[in-house]
Protein backbone atom coordinates (compact mmCIF):
# COMPACT_ATOMS: atom_id res chain seq x y z
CA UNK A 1 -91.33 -18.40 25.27
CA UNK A 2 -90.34 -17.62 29.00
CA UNK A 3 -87.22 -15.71 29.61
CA UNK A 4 -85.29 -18.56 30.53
CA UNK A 5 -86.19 -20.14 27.18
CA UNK A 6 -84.78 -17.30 25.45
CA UNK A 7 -81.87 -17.18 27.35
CA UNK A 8 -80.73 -20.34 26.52
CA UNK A 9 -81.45 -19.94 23.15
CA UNK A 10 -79.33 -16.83 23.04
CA UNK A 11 -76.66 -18.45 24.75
CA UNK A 12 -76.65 -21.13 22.09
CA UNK A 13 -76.29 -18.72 19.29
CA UNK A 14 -73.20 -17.05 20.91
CA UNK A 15 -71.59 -20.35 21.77
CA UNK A 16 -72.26 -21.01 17.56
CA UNK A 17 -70.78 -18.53 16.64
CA UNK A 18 -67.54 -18.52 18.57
CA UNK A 19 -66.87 -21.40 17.06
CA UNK A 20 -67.46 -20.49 13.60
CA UNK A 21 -64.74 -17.52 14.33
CA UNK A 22 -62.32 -19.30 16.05
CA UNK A 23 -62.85 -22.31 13.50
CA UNK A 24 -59.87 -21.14 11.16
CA UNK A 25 -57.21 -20.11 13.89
CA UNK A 26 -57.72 -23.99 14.97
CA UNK A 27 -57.54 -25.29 11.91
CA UNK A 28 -54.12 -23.11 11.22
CA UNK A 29 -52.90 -24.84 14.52
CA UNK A 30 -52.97 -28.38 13.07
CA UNK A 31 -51.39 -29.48 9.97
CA UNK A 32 -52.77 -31.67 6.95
CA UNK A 33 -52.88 -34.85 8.54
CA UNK A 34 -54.20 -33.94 11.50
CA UNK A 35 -50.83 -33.25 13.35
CA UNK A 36 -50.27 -29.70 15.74
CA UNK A 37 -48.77 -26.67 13.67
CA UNK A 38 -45.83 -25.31 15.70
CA UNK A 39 -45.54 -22.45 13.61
CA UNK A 40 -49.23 -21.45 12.92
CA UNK A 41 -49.26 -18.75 15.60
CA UNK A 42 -45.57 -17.29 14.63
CA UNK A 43 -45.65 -14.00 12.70
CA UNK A 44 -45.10 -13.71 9.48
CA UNK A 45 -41.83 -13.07 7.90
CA UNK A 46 -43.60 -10.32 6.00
CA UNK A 47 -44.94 -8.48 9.31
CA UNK A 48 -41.43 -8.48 10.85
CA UNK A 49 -39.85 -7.00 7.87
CA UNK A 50 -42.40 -4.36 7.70
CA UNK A 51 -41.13 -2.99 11.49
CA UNK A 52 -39.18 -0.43 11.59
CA UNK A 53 -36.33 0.06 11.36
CA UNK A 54 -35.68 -2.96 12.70
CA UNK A 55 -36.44 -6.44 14.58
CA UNK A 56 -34.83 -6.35 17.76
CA UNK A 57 -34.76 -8.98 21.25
CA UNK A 58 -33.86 -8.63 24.41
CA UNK A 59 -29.81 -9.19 25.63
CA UNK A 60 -27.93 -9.39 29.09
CA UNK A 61 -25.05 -7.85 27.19
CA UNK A 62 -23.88 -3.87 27.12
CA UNK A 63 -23.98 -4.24 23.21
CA UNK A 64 -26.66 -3.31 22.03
CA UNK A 65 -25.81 -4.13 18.21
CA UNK A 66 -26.10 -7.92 19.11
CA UNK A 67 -29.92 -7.63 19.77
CA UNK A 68 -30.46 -6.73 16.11
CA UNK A 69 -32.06 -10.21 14.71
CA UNK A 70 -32.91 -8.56 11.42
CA UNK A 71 -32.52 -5.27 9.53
CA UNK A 72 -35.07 -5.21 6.70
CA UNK A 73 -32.57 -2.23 5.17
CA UNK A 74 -29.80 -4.53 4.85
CA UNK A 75 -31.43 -6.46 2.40
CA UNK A 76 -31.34 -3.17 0.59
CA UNK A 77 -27.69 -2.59 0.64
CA UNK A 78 -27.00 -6.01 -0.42
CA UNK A 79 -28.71 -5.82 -3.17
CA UNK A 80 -26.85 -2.19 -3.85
CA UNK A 81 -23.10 -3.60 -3.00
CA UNK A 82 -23.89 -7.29 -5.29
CA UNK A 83 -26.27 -5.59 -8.06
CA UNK A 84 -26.07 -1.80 -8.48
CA UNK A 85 -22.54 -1.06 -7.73
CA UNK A 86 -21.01 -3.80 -9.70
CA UNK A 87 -23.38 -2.72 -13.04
CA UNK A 88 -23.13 1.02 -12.08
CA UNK A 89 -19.42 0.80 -11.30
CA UNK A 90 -18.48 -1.11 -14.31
CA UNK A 91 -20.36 1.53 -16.56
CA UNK A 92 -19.19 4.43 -15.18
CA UNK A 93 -15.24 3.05 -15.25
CA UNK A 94 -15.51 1.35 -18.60
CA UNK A 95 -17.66 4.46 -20.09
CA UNK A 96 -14.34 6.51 -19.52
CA UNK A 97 -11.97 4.84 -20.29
CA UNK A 98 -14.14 4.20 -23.76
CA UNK A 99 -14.71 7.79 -24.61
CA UNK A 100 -11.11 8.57 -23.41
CA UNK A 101 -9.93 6.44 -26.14
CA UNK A 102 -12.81 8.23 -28.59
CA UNK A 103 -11.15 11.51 -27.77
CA UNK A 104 -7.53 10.04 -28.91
CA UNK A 105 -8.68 8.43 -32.07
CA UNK A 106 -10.13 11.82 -33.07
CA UNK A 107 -7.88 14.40 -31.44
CA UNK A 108 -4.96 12.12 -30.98
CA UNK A 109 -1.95 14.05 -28.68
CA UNK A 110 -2.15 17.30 -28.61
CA UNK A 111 1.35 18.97 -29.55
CA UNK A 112 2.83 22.42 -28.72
CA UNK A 113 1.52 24.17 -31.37
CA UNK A 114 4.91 26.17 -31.46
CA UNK A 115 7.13 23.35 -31.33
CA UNK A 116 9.79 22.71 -28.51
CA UNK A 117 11.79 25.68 -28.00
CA UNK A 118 14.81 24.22 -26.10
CA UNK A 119 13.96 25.92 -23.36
CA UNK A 120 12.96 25.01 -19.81
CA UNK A 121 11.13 26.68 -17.05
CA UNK A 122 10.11 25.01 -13.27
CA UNK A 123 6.72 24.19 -12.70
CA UNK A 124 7.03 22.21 -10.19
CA UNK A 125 9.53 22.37 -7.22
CA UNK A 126 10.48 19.01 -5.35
CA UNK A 127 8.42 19.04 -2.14
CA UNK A 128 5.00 19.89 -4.75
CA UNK A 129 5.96 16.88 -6.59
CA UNK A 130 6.58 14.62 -3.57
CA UNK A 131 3.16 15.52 -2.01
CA UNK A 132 1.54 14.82 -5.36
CA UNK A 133 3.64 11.41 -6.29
CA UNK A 134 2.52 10.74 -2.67
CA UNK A 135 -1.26 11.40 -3.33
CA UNK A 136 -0.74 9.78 -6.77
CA UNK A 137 0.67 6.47 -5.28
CA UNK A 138 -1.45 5.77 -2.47
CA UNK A 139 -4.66 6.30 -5.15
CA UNK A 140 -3.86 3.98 -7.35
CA UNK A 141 -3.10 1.29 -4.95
CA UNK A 142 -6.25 2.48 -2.85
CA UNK A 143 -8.19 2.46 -6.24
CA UNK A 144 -6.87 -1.19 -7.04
CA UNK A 145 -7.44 -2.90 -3.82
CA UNK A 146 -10.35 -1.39 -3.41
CA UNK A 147 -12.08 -2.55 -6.80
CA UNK A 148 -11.28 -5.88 -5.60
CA UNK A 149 -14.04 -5.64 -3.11
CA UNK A 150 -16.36 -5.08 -5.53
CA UNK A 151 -15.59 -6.42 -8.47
CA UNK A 152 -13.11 -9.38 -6.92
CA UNK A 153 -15.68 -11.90 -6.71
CA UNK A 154 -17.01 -11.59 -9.90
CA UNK A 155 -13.72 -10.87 -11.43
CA UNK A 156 -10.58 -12.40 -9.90
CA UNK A 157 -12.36 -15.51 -8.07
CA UNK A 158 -12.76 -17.43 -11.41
CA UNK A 159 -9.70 -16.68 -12.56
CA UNK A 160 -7.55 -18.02 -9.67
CA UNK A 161 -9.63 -20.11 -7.37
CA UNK A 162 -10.80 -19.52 -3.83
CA UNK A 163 -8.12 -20.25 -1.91
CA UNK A 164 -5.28 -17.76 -3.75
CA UNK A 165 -8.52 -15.26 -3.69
CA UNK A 166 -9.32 -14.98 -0.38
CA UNK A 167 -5.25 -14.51 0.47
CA UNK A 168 -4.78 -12.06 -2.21
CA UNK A 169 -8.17 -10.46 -0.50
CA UNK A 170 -6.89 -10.58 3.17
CA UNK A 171 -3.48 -8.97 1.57
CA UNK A 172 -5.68 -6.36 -0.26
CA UNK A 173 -7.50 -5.31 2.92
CA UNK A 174 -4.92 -4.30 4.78
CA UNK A 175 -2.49 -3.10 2.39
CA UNK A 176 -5.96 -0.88 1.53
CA UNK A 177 -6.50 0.09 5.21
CA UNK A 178 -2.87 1.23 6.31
CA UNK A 179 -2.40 3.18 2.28
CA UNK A 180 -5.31 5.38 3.33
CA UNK A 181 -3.15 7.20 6.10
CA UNK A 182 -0.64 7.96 3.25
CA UNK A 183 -3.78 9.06 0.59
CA UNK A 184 -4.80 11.69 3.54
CA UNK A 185 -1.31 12.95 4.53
CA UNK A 186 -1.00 13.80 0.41
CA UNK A 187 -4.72 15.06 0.42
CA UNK A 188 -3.82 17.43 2.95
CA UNK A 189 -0.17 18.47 1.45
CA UNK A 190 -1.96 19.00 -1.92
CA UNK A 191 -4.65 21.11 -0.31
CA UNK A 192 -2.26 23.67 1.95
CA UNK A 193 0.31 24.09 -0.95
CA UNK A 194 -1.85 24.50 -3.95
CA UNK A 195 -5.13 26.08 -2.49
CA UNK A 196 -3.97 29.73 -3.37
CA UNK A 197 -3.36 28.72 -6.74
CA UNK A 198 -6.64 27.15 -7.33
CA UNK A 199 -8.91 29.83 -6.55
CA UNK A 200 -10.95 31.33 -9.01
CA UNK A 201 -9.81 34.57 -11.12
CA UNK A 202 -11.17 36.72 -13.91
CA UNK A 203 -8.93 35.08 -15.78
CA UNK A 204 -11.01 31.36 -15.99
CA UNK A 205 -13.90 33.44 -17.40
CA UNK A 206 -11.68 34.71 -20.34
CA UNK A 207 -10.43 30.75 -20.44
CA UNK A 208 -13.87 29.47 -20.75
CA UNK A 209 -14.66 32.16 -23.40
CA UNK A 210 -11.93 30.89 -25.69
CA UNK A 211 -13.01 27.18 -25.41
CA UNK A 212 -10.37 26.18 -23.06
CA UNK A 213 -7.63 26.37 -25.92
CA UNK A 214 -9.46 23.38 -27.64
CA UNK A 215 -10.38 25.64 -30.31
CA UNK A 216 -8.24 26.73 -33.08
CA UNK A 217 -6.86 30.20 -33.34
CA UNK A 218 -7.91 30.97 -30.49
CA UNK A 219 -5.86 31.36 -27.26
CA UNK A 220 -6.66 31.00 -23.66
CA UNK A 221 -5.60 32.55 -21.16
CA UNK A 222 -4.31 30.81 -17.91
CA UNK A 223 -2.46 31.57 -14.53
CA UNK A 224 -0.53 29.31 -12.90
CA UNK A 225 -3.34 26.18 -13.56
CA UNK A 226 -6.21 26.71 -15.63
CA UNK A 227 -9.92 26.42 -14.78
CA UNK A 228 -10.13 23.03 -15.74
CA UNK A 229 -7.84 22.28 -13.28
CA UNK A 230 -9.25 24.06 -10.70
CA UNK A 231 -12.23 22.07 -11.49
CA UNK A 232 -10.38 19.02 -11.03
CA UNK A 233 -8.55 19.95 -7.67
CA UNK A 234 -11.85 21.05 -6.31
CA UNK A 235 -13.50 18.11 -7.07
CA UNK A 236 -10.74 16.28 -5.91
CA UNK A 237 -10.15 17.37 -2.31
CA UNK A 238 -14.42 17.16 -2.15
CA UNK A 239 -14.29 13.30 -2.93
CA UNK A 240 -10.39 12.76 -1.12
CA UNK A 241 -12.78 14.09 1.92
CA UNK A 242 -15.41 11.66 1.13
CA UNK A 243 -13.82 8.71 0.86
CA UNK A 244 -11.67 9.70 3.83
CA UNK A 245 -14.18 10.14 6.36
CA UNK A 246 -16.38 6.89 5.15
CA UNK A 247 -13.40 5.18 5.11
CA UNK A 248 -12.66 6.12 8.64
CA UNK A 249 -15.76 4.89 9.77
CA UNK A 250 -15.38 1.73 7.97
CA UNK A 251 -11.75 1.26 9.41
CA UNK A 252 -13.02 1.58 12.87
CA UNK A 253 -16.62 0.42 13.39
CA UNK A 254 -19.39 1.94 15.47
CA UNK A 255 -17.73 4.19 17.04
CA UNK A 256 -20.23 7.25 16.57
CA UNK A 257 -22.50 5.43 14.18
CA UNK A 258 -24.83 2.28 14.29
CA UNK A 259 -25.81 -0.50 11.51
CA UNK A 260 -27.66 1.90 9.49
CA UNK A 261 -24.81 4.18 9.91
CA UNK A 262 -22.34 2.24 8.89
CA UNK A 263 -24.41 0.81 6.09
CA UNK A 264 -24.56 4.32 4.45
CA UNK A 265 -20.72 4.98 5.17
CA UNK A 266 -20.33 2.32 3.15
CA UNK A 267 -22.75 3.56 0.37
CA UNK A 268 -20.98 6.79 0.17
CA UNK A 269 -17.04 5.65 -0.07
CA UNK A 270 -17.85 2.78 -3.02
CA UNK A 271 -20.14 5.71 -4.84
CA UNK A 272 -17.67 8.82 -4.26
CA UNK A 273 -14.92 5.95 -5.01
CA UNK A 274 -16.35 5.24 -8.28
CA UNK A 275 -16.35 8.58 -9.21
CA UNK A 276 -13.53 9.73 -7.99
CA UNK A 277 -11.54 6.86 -10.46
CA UNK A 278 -13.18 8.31 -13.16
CA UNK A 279 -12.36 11.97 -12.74
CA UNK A 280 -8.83 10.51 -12.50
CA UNK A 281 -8.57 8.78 -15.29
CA UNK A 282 -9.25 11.54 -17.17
CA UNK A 283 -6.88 13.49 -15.18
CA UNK A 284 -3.84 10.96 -15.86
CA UNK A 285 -5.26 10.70 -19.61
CA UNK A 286 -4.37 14.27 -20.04
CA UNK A 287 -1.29 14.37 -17.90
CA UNK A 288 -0.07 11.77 -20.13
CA UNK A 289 -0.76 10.63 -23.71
CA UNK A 290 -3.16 13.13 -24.17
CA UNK A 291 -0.91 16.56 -24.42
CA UNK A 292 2.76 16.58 -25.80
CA UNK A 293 5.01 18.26 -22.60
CA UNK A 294 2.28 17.55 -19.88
CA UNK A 295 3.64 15.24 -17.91
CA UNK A 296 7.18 16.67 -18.05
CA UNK A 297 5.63 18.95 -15.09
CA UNK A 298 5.03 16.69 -12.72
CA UNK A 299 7.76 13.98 -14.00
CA UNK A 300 10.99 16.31 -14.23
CA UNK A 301 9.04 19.13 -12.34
CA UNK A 302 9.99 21.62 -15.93
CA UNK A 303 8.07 22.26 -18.70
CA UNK A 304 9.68 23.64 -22.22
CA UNK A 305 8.80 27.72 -22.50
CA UNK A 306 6.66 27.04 -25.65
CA UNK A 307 4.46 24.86 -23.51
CA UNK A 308 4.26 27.26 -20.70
CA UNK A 309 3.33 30.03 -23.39
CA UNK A 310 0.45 27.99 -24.75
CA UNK A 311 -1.30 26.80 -21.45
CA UNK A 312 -0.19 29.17 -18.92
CA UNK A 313 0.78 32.43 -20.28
CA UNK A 314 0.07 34.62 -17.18
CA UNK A 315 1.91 32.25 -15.02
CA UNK A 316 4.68 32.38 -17.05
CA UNK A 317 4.62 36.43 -17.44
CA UNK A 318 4.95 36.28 -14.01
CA UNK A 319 7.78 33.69 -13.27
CA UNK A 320 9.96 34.94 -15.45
CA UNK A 321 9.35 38.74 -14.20
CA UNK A 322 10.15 37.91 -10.94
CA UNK A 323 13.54 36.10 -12.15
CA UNK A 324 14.21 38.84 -13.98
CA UNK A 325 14.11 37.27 -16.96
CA UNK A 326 12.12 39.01 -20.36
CA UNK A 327 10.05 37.28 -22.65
CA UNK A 328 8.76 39.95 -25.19
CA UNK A 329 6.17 37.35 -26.85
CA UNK A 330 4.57 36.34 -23.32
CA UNK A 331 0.64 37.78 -22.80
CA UNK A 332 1.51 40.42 -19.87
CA UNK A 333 0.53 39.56 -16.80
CA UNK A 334 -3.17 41.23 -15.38
């Protein structure tokens, strides 16, 4: 065989197969009866979701948000704000308020284990109560309107139609957006006024050692609030700061933060916000029904002397020492 013979035979067998390679593309170009696939050479859904972090085109425009065509990670937080939240939320709320009624079937209200005495003692000036009435206010209505995102569709929407929904919605979003500046002027009251009191002492070890005054015959020990308290205003300014700074970001968009940003701001207030409802449910539980005289502190701003005896005894010592006043059964002051 000469070596143009061979040539041409190895040409041949190249030419062969091409074809068999490119076979399949050109079939994936034409459809089942024959007709040209527009689509055949567009990529797969599956390869653009798998770019990170996201699909993006080209704009004339200075905003760069609006060249964002898709964002596999917000099919992530959809799925967290319609699926997780809503189950996760609705445990977490319903789970307290469930064992909070287990703890009043079995412990019911607890009384003043002395009885009233007659006598009255201030807890609470004016301006503390304002700033926490303030805090106290703007929470609940915070708490309500913001639920309503969450749960509203689910909820609400059935109840009353789309139409009254999506006004009562509108109305909930901005009563929820101008409350917040009220919620953070409280936050910050409550912080500056209480802080001193709410710092940890000997004295919350000795309270922890005697149960917390939840078990008989024994007393605890308290200043001015107890540790459980503390533990409550600590965790309370942590998720007031929380909510506040998501929420900021939420209430004005991209400014310091992008999609993903924002995406996680949003994570973080309905999470801490969750949480946070809890914590004060059991707060108003025990501020209410759940000890005789509690509320009396923050309702009247005094509390009767056999009360202050029993939860705050060093707090007490102290008050009335500095008004001059004796009290010959109160635990002296450390």
């Amino acid at each position: 065989m000469t070596f143009l013979a061979r040539f041409r035979l190895a040409t041949l067998v190249l030419a062969l197969l091409a074809v068999a390679v490119a076979a399949p593309a050109l079939a994936q170009k034409f459809g089942p009866d024959g007709a040209p696939n527009p689509t055949a050479s567009v990529t797969s859904q599956r390869e653009l979701l798998q770019q990170v972090p996201r699909i993006t085109g080209r704009i004339d425009i200075p905003d760069t948000k609006a060249g964002v065509l898709i964002q596999p990670a917000g099919r992530t937080w959809d799925y967290f704000h319609q699926v997780l939240l809503r189950w996760g939320g609705a445990i977490v709320i319903l789970g307290t308020v469930a064992l909070l009624a287990i703890a009043y079937l079995i412990l019911g209200r607890l009384p003043i284990s002395a009885g009233r005495s007659g006598q009255k003692v201030v807890r609470f000036k004016a301006f503390e109560r304002f700033a926490h009435w303030l805090t106290a206010a703007s929470f609940v209505i915070l708490g309500l309107t913001g639920l309503n995102i969450t749960f509203g569709k689910a909820v609400l929407l059935p109840l009353v139609g789309p139409d009254t929904f999506a006004a009562i919605s509108q109305a909930a979003k901005y009563v929820h957006n101008f409350t917040s500046f009220a919620f953070v002027a409280g936050l910050v009251l409550i912080l500056v006024i209480f802080l001193r009191d709410n710092l940890l002492e000997k004295v919350d070890i000795d309270w922890l050692k005697q149960g917390g005054g939840f078990i008989k015959n024994r007393h605890a020990p308290s200043g001015r609030f107890n540790f459980g308290e503390k533990m409550v205003f600590w965790l309370s300014i942590a998720a007031g700061i929380a909510v506040s700074a998501s929420g900021f970001l939420l209430l004005f968009p991209f400014y310091g933060t992008d999609i993903l940003g924002m995406q996680l701001a949003q994570v973080v207030h309905a999470v801490t916000a969750i949480l946070f409802i809890a914590l004060i449910l059991g707060h108003i539980y025990i501020g209410t029904v759940g000890m005789e005289g509690a509320f009396e502190a923050m309702g009247t701003g005094e509390v009767d002397l056999n009360w202050a005896k029993e939860h705050h005894d060093q707090w007490l010592a102290k008050k009335l020492a500095g008004e001059g006043r004796a009290d010959p059964t109160a635990t002296p002051a450390e």
